[in-house]
C-alpha atoms as a PDB file:
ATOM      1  CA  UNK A   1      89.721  46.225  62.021  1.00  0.00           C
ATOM      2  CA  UNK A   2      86.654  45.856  63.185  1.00  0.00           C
ATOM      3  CA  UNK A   3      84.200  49.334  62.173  1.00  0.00           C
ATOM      4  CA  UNK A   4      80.777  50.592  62.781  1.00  0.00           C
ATOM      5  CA  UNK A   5      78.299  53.595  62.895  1.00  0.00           C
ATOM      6  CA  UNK A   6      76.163  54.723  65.570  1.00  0.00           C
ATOM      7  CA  UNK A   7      73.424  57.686  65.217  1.00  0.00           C
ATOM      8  CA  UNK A   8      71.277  59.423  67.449  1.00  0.00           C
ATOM      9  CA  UNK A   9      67.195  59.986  66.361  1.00  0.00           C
ATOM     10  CA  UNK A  10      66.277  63.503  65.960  1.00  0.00           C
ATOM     11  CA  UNK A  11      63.501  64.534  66.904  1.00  0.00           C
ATOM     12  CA  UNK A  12      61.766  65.021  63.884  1.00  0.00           C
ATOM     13  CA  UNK A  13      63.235  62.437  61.908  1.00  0.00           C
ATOM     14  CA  UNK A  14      65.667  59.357  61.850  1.00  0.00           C
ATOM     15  CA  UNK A  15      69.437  59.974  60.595  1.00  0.00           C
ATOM     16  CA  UNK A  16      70.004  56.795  58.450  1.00  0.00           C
ATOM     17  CA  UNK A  17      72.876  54.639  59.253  1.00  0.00           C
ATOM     18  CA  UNK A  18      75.916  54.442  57.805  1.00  0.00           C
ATOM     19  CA  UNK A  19      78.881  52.453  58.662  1.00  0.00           C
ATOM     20  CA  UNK A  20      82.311  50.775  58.061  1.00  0.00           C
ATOM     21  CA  UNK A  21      84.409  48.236  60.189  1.00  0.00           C
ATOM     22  CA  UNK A  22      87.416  46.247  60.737  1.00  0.00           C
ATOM     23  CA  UNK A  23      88.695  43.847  63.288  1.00  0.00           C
ATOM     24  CA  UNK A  24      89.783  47.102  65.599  1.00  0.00           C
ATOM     25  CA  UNK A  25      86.075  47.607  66.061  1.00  0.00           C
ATOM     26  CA  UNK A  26      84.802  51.704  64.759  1.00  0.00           C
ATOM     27  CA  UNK A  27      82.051  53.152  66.114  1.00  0.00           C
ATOM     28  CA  UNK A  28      80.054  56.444  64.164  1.00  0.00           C
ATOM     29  CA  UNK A  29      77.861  58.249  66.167  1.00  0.00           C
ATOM     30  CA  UNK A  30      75.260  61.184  65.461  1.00  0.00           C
ATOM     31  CA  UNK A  31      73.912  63.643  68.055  1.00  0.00           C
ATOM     32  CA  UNK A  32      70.363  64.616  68.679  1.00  0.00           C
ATOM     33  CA  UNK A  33      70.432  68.024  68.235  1.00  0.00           C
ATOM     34  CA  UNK A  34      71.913  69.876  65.235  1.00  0.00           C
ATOM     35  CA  UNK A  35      75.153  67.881  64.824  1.00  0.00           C
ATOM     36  CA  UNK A  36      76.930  66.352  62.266  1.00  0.00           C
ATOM     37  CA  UNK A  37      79.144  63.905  61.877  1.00  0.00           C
ATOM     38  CA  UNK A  38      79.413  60.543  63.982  1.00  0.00           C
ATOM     39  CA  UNK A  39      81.040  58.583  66.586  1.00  0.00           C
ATOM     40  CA  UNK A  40      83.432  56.288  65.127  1.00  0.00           C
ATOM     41  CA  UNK A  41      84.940  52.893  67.441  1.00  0.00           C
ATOM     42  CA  UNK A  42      87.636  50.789  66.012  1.00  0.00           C
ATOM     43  CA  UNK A  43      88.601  47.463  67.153  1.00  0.00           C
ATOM     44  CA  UNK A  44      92.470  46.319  66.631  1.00  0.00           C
ATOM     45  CA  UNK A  45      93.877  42.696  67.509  1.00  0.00           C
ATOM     46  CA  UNK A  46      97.208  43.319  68.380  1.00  0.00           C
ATOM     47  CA  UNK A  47      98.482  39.619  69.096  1.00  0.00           C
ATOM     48  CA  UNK A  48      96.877  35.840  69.216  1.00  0.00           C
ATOM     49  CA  UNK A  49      96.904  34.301  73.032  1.00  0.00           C
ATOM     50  CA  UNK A  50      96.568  30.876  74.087  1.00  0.00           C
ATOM     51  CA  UNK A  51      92.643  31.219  73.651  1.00  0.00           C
ATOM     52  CA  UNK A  52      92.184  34.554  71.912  1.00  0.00           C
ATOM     53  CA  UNK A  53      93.654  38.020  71.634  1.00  0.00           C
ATOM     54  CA  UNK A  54      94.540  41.541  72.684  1.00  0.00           C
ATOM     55  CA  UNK A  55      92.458  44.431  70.844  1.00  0.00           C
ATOM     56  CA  UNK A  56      93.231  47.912  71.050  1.00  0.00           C
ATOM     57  CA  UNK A  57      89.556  49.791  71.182  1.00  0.00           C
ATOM     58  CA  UNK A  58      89.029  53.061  70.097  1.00  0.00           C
ATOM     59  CA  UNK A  59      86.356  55.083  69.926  1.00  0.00           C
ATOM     60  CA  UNK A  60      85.986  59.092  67.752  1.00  0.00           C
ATOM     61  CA  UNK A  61      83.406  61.577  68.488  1.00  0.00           C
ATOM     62  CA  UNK A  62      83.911  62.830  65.063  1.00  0.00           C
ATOM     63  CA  UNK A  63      80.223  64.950  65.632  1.00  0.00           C
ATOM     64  CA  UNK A  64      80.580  68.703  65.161  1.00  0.00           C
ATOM     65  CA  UNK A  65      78.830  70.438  67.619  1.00  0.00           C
ATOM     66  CA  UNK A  66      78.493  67.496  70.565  1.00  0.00           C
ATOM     67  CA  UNK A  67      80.594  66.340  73.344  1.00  0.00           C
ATOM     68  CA  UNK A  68      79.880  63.470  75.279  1.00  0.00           C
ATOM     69  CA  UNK A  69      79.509  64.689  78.633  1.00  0.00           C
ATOM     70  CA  UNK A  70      79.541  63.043  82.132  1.00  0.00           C
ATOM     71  CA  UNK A  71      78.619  60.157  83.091  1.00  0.00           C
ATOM     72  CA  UNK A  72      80.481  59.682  79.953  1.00  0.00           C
ATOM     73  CA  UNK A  73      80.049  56.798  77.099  1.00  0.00           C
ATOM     74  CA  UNK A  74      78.428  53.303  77.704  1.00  0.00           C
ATOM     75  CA  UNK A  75      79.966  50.754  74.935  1.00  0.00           C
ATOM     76  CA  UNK A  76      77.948  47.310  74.396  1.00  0.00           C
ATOM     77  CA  UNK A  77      78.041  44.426  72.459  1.00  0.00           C
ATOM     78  CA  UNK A  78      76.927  40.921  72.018  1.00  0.00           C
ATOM     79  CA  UNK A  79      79.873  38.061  71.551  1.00  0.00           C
ATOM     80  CA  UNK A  80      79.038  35.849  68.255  1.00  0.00           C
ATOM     81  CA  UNK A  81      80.874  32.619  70.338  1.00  0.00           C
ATOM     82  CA  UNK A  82      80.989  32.267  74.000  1.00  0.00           C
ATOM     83  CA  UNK A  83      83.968  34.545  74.438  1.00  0.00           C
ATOM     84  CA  UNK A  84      84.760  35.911  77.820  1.00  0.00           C
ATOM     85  CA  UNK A  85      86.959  39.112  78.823  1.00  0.00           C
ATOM     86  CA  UNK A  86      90.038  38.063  80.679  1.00  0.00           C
ATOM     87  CA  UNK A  87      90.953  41.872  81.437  1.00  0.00           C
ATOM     88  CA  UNK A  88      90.400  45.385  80.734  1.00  0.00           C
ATOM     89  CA  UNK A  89      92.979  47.752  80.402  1.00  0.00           C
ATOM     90  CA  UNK A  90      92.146  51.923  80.615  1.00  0.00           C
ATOM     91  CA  UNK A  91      88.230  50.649  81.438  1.00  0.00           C
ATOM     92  CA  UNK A  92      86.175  48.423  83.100  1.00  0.00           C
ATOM     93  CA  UNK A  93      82.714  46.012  82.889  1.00  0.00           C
ATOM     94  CA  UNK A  94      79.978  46.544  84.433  1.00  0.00           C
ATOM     95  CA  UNK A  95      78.878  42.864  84.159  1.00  0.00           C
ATOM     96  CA  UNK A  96      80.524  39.836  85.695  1.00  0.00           C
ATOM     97  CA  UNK A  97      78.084  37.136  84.183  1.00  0.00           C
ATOM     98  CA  UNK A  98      78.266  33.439  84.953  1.00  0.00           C
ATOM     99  CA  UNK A  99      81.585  32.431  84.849  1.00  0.00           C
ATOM    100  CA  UNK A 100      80.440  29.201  87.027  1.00  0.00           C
ATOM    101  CA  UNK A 101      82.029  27.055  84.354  1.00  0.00           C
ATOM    102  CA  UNK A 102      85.834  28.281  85.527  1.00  0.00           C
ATOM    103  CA  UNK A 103      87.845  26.844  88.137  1.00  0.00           C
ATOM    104  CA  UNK A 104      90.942  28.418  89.017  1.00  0.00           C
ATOM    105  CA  UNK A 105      91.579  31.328  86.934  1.00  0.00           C
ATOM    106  CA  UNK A 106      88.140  33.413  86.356  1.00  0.00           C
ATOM    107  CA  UNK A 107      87.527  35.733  83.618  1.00  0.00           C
ATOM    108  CA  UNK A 108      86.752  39.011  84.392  1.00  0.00           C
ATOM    109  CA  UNK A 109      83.412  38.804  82.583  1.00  0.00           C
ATOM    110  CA  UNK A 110      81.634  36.076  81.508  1.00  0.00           C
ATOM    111  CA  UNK A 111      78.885  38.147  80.550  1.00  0.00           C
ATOM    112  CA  UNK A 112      77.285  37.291  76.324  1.00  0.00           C
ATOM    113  CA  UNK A 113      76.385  40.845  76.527  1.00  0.00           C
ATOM    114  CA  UNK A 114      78.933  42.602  77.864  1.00  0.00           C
ATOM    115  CA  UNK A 115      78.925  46.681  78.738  1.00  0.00           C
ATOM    116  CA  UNK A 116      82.058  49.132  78.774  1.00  0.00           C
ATOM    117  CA  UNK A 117      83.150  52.315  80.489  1.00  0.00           C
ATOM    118  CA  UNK A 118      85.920  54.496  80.660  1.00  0.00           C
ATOM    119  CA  UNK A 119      87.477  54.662  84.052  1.00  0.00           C
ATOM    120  CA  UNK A 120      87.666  58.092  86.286  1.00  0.00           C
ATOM    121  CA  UNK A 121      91.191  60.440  85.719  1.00  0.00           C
ATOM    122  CA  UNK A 122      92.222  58.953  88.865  1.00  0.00           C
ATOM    123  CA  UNK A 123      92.635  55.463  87.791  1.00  0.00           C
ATOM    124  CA  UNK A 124      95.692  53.732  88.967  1.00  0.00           C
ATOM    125  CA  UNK A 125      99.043  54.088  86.593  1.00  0.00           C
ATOM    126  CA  UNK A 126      99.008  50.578  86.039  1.00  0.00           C
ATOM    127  CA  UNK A 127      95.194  50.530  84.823  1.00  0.00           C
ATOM    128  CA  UNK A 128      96.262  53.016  82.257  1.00  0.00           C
ATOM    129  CA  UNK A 129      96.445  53.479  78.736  1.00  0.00           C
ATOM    130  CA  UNK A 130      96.924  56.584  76.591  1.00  0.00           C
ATOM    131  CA  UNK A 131      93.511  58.337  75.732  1.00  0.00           C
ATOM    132  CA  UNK A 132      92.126  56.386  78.350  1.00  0.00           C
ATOM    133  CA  UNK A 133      90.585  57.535  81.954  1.00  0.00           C
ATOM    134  CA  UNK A 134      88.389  60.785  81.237  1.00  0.00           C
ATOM    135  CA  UNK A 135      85.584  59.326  82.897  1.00  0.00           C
ATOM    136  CA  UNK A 136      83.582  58.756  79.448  1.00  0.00           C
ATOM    137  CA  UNK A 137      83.574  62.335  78.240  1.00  0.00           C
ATOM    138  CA  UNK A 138      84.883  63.070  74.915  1.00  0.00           C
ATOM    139  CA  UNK A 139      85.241  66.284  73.034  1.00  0.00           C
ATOM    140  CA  UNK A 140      84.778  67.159  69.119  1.00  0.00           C
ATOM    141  CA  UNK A 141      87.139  65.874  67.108  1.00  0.00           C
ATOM    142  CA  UNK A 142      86.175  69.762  65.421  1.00  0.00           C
ATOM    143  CA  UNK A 143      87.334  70.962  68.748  1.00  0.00           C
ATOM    144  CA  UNK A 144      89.838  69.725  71.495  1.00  0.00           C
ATOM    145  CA  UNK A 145      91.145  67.553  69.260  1.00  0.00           C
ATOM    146  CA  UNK A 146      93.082  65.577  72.019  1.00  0.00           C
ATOM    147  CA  UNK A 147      90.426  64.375  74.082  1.00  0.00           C
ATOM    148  CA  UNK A 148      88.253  63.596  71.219  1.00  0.00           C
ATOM    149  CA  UNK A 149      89.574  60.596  71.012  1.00  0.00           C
ATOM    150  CA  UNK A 150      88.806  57.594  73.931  1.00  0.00           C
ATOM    151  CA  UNK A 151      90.440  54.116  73.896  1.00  0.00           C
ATOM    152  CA  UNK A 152      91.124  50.653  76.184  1.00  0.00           C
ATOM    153  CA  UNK A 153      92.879  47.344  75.712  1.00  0.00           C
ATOM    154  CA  UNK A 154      91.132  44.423  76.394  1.00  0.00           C
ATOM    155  CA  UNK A 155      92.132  40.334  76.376  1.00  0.00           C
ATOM    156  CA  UNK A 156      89.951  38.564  74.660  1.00  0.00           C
ATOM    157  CA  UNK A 157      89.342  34.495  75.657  1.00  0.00           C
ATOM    158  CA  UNK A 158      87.346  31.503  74.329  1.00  0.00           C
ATOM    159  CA  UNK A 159      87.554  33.518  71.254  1.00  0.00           C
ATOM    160  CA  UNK A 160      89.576  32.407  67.547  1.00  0.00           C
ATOM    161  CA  UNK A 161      93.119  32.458  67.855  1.00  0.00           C
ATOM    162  CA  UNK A 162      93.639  33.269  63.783  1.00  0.00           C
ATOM    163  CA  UNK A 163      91.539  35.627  61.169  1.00  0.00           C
ATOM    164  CA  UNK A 164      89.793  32.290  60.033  1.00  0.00           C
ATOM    165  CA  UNK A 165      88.854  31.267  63.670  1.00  0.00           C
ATOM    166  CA  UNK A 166      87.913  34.596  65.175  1.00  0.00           C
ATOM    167  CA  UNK A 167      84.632  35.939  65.070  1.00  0.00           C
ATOM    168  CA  UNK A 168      83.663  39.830  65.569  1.00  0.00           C
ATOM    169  CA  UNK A 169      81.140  41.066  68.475  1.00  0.00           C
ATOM    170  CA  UNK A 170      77.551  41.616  66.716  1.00  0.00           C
ATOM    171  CA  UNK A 171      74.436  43.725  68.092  1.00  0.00           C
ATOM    172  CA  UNK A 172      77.171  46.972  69.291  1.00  0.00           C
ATOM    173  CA  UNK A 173      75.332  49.500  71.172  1.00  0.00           C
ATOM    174  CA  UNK A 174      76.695  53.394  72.435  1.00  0.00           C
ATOM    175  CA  UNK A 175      75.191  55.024  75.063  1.00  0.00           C
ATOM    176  CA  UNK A 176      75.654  58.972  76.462  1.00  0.00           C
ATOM    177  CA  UNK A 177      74.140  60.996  78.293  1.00  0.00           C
ATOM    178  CA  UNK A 178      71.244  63.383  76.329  1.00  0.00           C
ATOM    179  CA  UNK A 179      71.119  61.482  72.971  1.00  0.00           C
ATOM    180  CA  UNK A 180      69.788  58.230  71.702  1.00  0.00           C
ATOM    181  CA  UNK A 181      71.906  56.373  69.196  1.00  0.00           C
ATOM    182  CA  UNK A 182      71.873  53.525  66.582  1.00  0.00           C
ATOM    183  CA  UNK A 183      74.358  51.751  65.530  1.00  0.00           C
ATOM    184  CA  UNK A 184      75.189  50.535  62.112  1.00  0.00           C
ATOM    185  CA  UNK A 185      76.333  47.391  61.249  1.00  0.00           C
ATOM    186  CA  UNK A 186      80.109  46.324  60.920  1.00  0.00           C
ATOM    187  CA  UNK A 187      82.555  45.241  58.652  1.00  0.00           C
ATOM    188  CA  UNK A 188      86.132  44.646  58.061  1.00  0.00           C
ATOM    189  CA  UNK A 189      89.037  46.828  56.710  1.00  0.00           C
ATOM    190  CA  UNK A 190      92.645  47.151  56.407  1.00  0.00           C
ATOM    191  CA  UNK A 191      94.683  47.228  59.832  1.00  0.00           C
ATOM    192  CA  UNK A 192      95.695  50.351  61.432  1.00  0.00           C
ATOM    193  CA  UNK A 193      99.426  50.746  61.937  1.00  0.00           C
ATOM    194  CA  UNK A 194     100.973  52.027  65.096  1.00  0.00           C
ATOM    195  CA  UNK A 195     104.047  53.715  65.509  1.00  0.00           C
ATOM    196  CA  UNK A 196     106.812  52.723  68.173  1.00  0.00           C
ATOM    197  CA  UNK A 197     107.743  54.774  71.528  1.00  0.00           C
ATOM    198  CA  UNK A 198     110.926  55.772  69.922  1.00  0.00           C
ATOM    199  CA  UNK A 199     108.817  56.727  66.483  1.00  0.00           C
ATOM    200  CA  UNK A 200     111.460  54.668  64.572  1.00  0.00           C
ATOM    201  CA  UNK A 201     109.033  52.121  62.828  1.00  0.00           C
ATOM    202  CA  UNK A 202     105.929  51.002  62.667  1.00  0.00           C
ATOM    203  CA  UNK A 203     103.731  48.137  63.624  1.00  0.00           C
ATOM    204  CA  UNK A 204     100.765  46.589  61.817  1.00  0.00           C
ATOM    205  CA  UNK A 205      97.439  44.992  63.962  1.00  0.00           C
ATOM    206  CA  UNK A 206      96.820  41.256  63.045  1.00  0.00           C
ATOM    207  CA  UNK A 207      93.184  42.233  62.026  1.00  0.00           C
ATOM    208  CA  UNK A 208      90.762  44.899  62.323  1.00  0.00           C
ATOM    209  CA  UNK A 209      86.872  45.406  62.529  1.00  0.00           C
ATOM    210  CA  UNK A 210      85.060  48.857  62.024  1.00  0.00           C
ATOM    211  CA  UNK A 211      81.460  49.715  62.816  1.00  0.00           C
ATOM    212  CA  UNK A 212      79.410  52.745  61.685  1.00  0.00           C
END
């Protein structure tokens, strides 16, 4: 899992980083104005493809006294390879990049510095995932507990196909509206499980990155 830490700047002084990650990547965040805590993302590979994998993204407003409010959340990042996004699942890119180097079948972004953001409540089913589709807004995790909590799947190509191969995103940024954050750097950590539909057993991620 894939972990990291984002804060906001005060406005009379800087809230030092702080941060964890594995390959699901974790995002902490800190608001501007008398809040504490921090907005966490993780990043989960779920399976290897043909050229990459499947991550599970989530992202934690784990601040006490801030929601993220509409427009909603603006995740970015900087590949470390010359991956491209094949497809977004419960949000979308804003970037397309060059993708002039595909014939055929074209990524959905080619973009090196890709930018994600939660689609609107009236995304279609098929476009869905749970926690997904609140048009960026997120409550406390100290409050509504179950929209605190924001997440998409994306596919992952040009990327390592094994934990020796793969390489995580650097450079992570988090955007909302009324606060300015910084993120942390990232790191790696154990693999979140994930229970079944039928809650009869559990399944591990294949790696996991965490930023604070």
């Amino acid at each position: 899992m894939l972990k990291f830490s984002c804060f906001t700047i005060l406005s009379l002084f800087l809230v030092i980083l702080l941060s964890s990650l594995n390959f699901i990547p974790s995002e902490a965040a800190y608001g501007r104005s008398n809040s504490s805590g921090n907005i966490t993302v993780k990043w989960d590979v779920l399976q290897w493809t043909a050229d990459g994998y499947v991550s599970t993204v989530k992202i934690y407003n784990f601040q006490r006294n801030r929601r993220i409010q509409a427009p909603g959340w603006r995740l970015g990042w900087t590949w470390a390879k010359k991956e491209v996004i094949w497809n977004i699942v419960g949000a979308k890119a804003t970037r397309k990049g060059d993708c002039s180097r595909f014939k055929g079948n074209i990524p959905l972004s080619c973009s090196k510095n890709p930018t994600i953001i939660d689609l609107k409540p009236n995304a279609p089913y098929n476009k869905r995932i749970a926690n997904c589709c609140r048009g960026g807004v997120l409550s406390s995790w100290f409050g509504y507990r179950p929209h605190s909590v924001s997440a998409f799947q994306i596919s992952v190509g040009n990327a390592g196909t094994t934990n020796r191969t793969v390489r995580m995103p650097i450079n992570f940024t988090f955007d909302a509206p009324g606060a300015v954050y910084t993120c942390g750097p990232s790191k790696i950590v154990r693999p979140t499980k994930f229970i079944t539909a039928d809650r009869r057993r559990f399944t591990q991620a294949l790696s996991k990155f965490l930023y604070s």
